[in-house]
Protein backbone atom coordinates (compact mmCIF):
# COMPACT_ATOMS: atom_id res chain seq x y z
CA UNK A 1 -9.40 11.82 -22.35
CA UNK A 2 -8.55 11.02 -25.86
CA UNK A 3 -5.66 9.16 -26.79
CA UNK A 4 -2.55 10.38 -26.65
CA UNK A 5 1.13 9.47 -28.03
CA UNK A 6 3.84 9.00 -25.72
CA UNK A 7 6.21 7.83 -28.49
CA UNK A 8 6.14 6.59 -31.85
CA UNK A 9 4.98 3.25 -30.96
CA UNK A 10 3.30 3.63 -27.31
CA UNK A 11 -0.34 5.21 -26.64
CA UNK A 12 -1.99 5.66 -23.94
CA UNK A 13 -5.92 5.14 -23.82
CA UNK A 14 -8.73 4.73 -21.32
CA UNK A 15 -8.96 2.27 -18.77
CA UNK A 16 -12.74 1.27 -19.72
CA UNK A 17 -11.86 0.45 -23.22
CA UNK A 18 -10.21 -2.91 -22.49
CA UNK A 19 -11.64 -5.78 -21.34
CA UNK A 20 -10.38 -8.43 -18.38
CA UNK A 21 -9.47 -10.65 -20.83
CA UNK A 22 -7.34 -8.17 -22.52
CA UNK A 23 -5.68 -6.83 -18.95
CA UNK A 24 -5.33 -10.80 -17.21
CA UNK A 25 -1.97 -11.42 -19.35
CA UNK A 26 -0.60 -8.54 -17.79
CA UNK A 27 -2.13 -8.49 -14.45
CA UNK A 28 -0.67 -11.70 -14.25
CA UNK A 29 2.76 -10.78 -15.00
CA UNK A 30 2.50 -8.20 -12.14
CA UNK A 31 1.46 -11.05 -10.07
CA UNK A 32 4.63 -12.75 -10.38
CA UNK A 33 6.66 -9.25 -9.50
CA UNK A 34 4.65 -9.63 -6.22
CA UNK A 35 5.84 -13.34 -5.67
CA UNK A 36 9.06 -12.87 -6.54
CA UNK A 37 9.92 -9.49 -5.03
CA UNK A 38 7.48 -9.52 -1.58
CA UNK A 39 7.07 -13.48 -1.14
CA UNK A 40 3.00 -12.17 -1.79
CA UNK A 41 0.70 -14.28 -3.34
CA UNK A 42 -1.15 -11.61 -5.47
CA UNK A 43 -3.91 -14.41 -7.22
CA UNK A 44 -6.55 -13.19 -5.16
CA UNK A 45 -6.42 -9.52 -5.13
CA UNK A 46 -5.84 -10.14 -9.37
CA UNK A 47 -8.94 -11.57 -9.22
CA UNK A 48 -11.01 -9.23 -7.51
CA UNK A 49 -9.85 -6.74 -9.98
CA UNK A 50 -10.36 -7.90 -13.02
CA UNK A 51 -14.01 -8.50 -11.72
CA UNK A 52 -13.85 -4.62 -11.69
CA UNK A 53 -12.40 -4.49 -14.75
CA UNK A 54 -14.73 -6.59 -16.38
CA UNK A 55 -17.56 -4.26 -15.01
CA UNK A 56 -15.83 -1.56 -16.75
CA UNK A 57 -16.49 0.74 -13.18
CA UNK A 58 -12.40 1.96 -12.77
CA UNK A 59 -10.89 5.02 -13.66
CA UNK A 60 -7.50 4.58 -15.24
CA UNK A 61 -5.37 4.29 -18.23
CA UNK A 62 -3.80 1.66 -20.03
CA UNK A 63 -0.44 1.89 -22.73
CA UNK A 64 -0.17 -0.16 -25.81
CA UNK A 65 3.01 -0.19 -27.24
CA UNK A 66 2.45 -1.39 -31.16
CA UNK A 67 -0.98 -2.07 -30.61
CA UNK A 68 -0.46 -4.64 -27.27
CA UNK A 69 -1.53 -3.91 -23.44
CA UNK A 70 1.79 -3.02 -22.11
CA UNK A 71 0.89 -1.21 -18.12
CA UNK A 72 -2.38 0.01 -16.89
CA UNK A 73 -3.25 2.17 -13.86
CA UNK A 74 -6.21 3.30 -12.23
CA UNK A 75 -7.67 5.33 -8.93
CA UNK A 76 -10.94 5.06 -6.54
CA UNK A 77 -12.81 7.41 -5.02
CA UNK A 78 -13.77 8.03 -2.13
CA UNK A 79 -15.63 11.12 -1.11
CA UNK A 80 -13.60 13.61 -2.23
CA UNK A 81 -10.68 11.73 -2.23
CA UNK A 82 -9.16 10.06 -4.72
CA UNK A 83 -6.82 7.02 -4.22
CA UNK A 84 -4.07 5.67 -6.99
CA UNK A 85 -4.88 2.22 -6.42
CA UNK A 86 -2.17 0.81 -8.77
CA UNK A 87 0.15 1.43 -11.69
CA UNK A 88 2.69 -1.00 -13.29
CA UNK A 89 4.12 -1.95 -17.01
CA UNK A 90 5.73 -4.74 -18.28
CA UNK A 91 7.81 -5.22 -21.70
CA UNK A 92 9.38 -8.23 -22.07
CA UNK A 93 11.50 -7.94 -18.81
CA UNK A 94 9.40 -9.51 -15.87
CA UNK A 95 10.96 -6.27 -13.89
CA UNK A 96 8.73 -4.51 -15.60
CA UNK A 97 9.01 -0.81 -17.79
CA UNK A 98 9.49 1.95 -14.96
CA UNK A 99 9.48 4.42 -17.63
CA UNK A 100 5.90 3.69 -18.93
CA UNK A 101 4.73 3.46 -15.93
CA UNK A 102 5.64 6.74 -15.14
CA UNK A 103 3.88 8.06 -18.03
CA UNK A 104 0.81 6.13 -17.10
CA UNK A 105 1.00 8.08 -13.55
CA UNK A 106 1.95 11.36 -15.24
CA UNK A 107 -2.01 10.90 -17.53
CA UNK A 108 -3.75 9.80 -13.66
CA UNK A 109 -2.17 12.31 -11.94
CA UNK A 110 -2.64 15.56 -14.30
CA UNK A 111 -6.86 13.77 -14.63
CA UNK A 112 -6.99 14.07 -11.42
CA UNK A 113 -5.91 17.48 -10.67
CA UNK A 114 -7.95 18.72 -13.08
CA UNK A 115 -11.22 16.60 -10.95
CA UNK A 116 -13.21 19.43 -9.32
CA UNK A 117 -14.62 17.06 -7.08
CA UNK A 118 -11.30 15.51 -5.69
CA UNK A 119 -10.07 17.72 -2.50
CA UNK A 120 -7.10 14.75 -1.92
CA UNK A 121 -4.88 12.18 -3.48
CA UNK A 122 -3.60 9.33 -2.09
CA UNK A 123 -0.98 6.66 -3.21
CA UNK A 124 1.38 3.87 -1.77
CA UNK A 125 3.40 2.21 -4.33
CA UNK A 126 4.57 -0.76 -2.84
CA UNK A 127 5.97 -2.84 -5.39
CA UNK A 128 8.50 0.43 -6.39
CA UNK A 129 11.74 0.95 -4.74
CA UNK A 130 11.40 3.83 -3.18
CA UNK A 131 12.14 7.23 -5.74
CA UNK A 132 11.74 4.86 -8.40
CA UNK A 133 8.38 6.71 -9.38
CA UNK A 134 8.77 9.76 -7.19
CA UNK A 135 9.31 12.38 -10.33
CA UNK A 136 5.28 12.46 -11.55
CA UNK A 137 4.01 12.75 -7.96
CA UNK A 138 6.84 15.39 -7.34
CA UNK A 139 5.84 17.53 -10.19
CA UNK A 140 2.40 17.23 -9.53
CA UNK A 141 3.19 19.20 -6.04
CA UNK A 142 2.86 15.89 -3.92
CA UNK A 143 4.22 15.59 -0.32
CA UNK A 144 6.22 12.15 -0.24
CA UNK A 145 7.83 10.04 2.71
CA UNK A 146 9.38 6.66 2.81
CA UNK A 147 7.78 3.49 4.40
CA UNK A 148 9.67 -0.07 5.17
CA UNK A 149 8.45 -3.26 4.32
CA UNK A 150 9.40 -5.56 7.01
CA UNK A 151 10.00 -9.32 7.19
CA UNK A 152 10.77 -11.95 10.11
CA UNK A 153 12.08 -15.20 10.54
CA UNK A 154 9.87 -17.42 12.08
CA UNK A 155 11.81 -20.97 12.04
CA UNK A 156 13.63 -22.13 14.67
CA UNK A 157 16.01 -20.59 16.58
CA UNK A 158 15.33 -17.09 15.27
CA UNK A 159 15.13 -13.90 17.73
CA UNK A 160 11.14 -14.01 17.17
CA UNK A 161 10.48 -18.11 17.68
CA UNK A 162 12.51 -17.47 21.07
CA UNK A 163 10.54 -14.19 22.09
CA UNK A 164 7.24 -16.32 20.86
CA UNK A 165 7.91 -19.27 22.78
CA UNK A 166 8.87 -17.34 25.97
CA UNK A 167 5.59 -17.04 28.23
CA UNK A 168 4.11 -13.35 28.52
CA UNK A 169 4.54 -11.98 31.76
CA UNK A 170 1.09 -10.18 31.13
CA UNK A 171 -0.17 -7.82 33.53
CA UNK A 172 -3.16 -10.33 35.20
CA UNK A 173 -6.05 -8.00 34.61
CA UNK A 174 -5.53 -8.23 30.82
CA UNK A 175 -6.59 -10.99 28.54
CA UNK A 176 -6.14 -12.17 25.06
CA UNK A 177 -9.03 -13.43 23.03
CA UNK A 178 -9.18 -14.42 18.94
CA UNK A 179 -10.90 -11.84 16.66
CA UNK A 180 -14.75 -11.99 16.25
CA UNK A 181 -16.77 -10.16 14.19
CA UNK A 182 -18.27 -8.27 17.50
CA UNK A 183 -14.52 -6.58 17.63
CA UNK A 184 -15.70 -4.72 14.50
CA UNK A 185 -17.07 -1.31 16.48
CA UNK A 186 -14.02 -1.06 19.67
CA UNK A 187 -11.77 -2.19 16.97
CA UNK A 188 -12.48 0.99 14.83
CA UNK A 189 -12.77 3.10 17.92
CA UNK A 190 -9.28 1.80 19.14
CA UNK A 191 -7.61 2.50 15.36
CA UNK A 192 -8.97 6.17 15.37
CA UNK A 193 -7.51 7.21 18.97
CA UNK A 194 -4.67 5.35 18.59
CA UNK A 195 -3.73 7.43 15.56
CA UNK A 196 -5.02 10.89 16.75
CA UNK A 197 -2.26 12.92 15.57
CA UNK A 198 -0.05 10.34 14.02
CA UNK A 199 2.22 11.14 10.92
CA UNK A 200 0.13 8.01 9.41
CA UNK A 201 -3.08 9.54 10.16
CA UNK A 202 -1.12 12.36 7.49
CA UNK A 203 -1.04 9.44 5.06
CA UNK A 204 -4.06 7.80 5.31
CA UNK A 205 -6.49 10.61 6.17
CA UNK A 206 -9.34 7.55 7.16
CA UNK A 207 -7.58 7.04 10.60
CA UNK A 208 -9.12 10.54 11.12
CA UNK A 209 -12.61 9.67 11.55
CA UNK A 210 -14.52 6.65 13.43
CA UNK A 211 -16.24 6.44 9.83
CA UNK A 212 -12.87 5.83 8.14
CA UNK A 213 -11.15 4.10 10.53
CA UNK A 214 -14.56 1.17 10.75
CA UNK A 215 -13.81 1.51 6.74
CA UNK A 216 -10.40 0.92 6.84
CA UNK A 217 -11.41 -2.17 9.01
CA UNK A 218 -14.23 -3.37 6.72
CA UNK A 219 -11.21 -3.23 3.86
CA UNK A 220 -8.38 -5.25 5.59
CA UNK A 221 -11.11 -7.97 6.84
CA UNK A 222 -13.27 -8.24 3.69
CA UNK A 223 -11.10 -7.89 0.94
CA UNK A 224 -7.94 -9.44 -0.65
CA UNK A 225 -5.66 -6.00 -1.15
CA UNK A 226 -3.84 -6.85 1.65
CA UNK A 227 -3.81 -10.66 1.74
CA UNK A 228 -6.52 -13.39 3.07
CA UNK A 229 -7.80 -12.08 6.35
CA UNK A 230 -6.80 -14.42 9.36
CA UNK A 231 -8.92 -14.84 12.30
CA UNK A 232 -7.20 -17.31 14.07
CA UNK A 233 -4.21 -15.73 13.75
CA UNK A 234 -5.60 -11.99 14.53
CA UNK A 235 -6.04 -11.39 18.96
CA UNK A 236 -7.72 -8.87 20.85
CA UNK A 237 -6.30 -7.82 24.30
CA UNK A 238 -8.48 -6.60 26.79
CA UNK A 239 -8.91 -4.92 30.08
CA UNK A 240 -10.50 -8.03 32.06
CA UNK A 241 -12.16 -5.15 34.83
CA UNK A 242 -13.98 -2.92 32.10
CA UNK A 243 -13.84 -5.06 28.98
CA UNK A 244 -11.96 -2.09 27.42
CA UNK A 245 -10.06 -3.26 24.39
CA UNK A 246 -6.70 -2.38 24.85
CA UNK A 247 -4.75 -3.38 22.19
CA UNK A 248 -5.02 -5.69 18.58
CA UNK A 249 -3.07 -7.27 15.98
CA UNK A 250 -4.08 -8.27 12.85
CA UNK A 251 -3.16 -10.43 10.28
CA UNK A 252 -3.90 -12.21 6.78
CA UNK A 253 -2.16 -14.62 5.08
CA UNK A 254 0.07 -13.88 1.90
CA UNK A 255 1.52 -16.99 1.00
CA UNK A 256 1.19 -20.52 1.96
CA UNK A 257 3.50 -19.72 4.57
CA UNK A 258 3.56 -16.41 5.12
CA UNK A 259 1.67 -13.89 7.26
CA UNK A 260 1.23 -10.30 7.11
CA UNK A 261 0.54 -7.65 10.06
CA UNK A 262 -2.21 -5.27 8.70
CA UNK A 263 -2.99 -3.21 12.12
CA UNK A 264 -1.43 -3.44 15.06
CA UNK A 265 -2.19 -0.43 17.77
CA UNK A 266 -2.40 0.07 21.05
CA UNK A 267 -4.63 2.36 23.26
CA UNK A 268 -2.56 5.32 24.33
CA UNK A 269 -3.09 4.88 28.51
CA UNK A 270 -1.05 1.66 27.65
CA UNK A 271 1.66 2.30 26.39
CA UNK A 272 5.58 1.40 27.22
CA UNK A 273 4.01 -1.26 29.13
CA UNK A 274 5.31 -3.68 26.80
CA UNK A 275 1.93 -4.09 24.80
CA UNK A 276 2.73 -4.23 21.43
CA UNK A 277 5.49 -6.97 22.38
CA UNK A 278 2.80 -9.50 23.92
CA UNK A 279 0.74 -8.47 20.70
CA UNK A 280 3.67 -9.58 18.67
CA UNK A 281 4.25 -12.65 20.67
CA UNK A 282 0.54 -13.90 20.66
CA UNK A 283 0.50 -13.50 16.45
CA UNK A 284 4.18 -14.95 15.90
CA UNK A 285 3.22 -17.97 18.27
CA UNK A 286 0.05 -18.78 16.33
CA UNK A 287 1.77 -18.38 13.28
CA UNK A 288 4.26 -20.60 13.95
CA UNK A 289 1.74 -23.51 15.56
CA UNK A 290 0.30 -23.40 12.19
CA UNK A 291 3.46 -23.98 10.49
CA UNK A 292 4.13 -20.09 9.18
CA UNK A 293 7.99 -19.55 8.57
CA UNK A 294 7.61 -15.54 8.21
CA UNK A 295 5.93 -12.90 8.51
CA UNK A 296 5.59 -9.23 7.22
CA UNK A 297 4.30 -5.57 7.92
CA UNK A 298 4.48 -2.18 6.72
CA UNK A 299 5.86 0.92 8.85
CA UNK A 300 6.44 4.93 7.94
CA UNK A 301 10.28 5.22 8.43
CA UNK A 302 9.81 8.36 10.33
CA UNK A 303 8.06 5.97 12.80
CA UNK A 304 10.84 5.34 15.53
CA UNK A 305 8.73 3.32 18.29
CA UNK A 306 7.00 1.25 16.31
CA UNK A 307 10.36 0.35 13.81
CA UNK A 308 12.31 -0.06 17.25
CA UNK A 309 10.03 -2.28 18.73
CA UNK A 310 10.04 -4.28 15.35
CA UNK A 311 13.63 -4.39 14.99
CA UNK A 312 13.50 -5.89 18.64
CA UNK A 313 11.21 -8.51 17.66
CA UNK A 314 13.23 -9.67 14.56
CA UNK A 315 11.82 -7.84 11.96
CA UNK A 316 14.29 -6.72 9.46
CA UNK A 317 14.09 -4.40 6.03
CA UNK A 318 13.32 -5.79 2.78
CA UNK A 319 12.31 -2.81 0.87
CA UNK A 320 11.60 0.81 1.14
CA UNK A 321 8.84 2.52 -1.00
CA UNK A 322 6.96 5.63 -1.22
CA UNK A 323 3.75 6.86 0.05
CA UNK A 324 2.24 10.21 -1.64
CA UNK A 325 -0.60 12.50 -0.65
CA UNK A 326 -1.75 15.78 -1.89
CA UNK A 327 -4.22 18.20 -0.66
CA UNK A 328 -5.42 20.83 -3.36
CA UNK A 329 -4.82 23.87 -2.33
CA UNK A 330 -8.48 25.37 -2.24
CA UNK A 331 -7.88 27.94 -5.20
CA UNK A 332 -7.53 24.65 -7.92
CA UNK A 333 -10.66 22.34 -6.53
């Protein structure tokens, strides 16, 4: 796409044009909206993509406004799916420029309708109050729900140390044990029946398949997009008759003291047995040997079980955001 005005001073111009170099000043700044606004530690994750930026590989756009690299955005693909894997601007306000980075979506957006190999779009902006960017995926014919971003006090005294330190009144033919990398295959099997027919299997259409749901695995473990995976702070609980895995919770690390839940499920013949508490209880009491004062998760809003059993445990709201998807209808693919 060729370059094209969005006001008098601001263009916007193809993601493969620009250099890491050129992008780390404000990749950097968006970094520090992380820190300041999540408690994330974003380094890593910057990292990793401007490695990908550097290969000049990513779809996306980036504004200049008067010649300097003011926002950026760009998607990935995925079969015939297409993910909006970020979008953010920054003038001289460390909040950043909303506006622009609306226009930035509006350019990503209206490319990828127009994709004839894209069947689905996918986005979470989590680093946007929630409406704050709604109006491009709105127009574009998106469906869009909230989610929560969580936190919980870990230090002494709170609701969660108590509930950690309690013991577990497990059921005796269950048994924790820390992640290994054999967990890999009943781990994926566990996420994809666990979400058969969940509203976040409606979000994140790779909870559909075994395929997708080992991908979206392979993701949290390997890579830095949702912190530093943590073994030893990530447990397994099986069925110590069959072997079965029953449940898992897993977590990275985000900041030198703070952890992050990126799965936690639990298979459906055990459930309101009190599961997803002992899961909570293992990961919080690890956390907290090791010195963690908080940790954090994501959850759809429309989820009541899981945000009540959060709420139970602690966990209180920091931050709502959105989460878009479209399907195409089949007449414009």
């Amino acid at each position: 796409m060729a370059s094209l005005p969005v006001s008098a001073q601001t263009e916007i111009l193809d993601l493969r044009h620009f250099s890491a170099r050129q992008l780390r000043p404000l990749l950097e700044r968006e970094a520090q909206v992380w820190r300041q606004r999540l408690r994330w530690d974003y380094d890593s994750a910057t990292e990793l993509l401007l490695e990908y930026l550097e290969s000049r590989i990513l779809t996306g756009f980036v504004a200049l406004d008067r010649g300097r690299v003011c926002g950026y955005t760009f998607c990935v693909f995925e079969g015939n799916k297409a993910v909006v894997g970020d979008a953010f601007a920054a003038g001289h306000s460390l909040v950043g420029d909303v506006e622009i980075t609306r226009l930035l979506l509006v350019h990503i957006l209206e490319m990828l309708r127009h994709a004839p190999n894209v069947e689905r779009v996918e986005a979470q902006m989590l680093l946007f109050n929630a409406g704050e960017l709604a109006a491009p995926y709105a127009a574009a014919g998106f469906n869009i729900c909230q989610r929560l971003f969580l936190e919980c006090d870990l230090r002494r005294g709170t609701t969660a140390a108590q509930l950690a330190a309690q013991p577990h009144g497990m059921p005796p033919e269950l048994a924790f044990s820390a992640w290994s990398p054999q967990d890999y295959q009943p781990a994926g099997e566990l996420i994809h029946a666990a979400y058969a027919g969940h509203a976040d299997a409606l979000i994140n259409d790779q909870y559909r398949s075994l395929h997708g749901s080992l991908r979206f695995l392979h993701n949290i473990v390997r890579f830095p997009g949702c912190g530093i995976f943590q073994s030893q702070f990530s447990w397994v609980l099986r069925d110590r008759r069959t072997g079965a895995m029953v449940g898992m919770v897993l977590c990275s690390r985000v900041g030198p003291d703070i952890g992050h839940i990126t799965q936690l499920c639990v298979a459906h013949a055990w459930r309101h047995k009190r599961i997803g508490t002992l899961l909570l209880q293992q990961c919080a009491a690890s956390l907290i040997r090791a010195g963690y004062v908080a940790i954090t998760l994501t959850v759809t809003e429309a989820n009541g079980p899981a945000l009540h059993l959060y709420r139970q445990f602690g966990f209180v709201s920091r931050h709502r955001f959105d989460a878009m998807v479209l399907d195409k209808p089949r007449a414009i693919r």
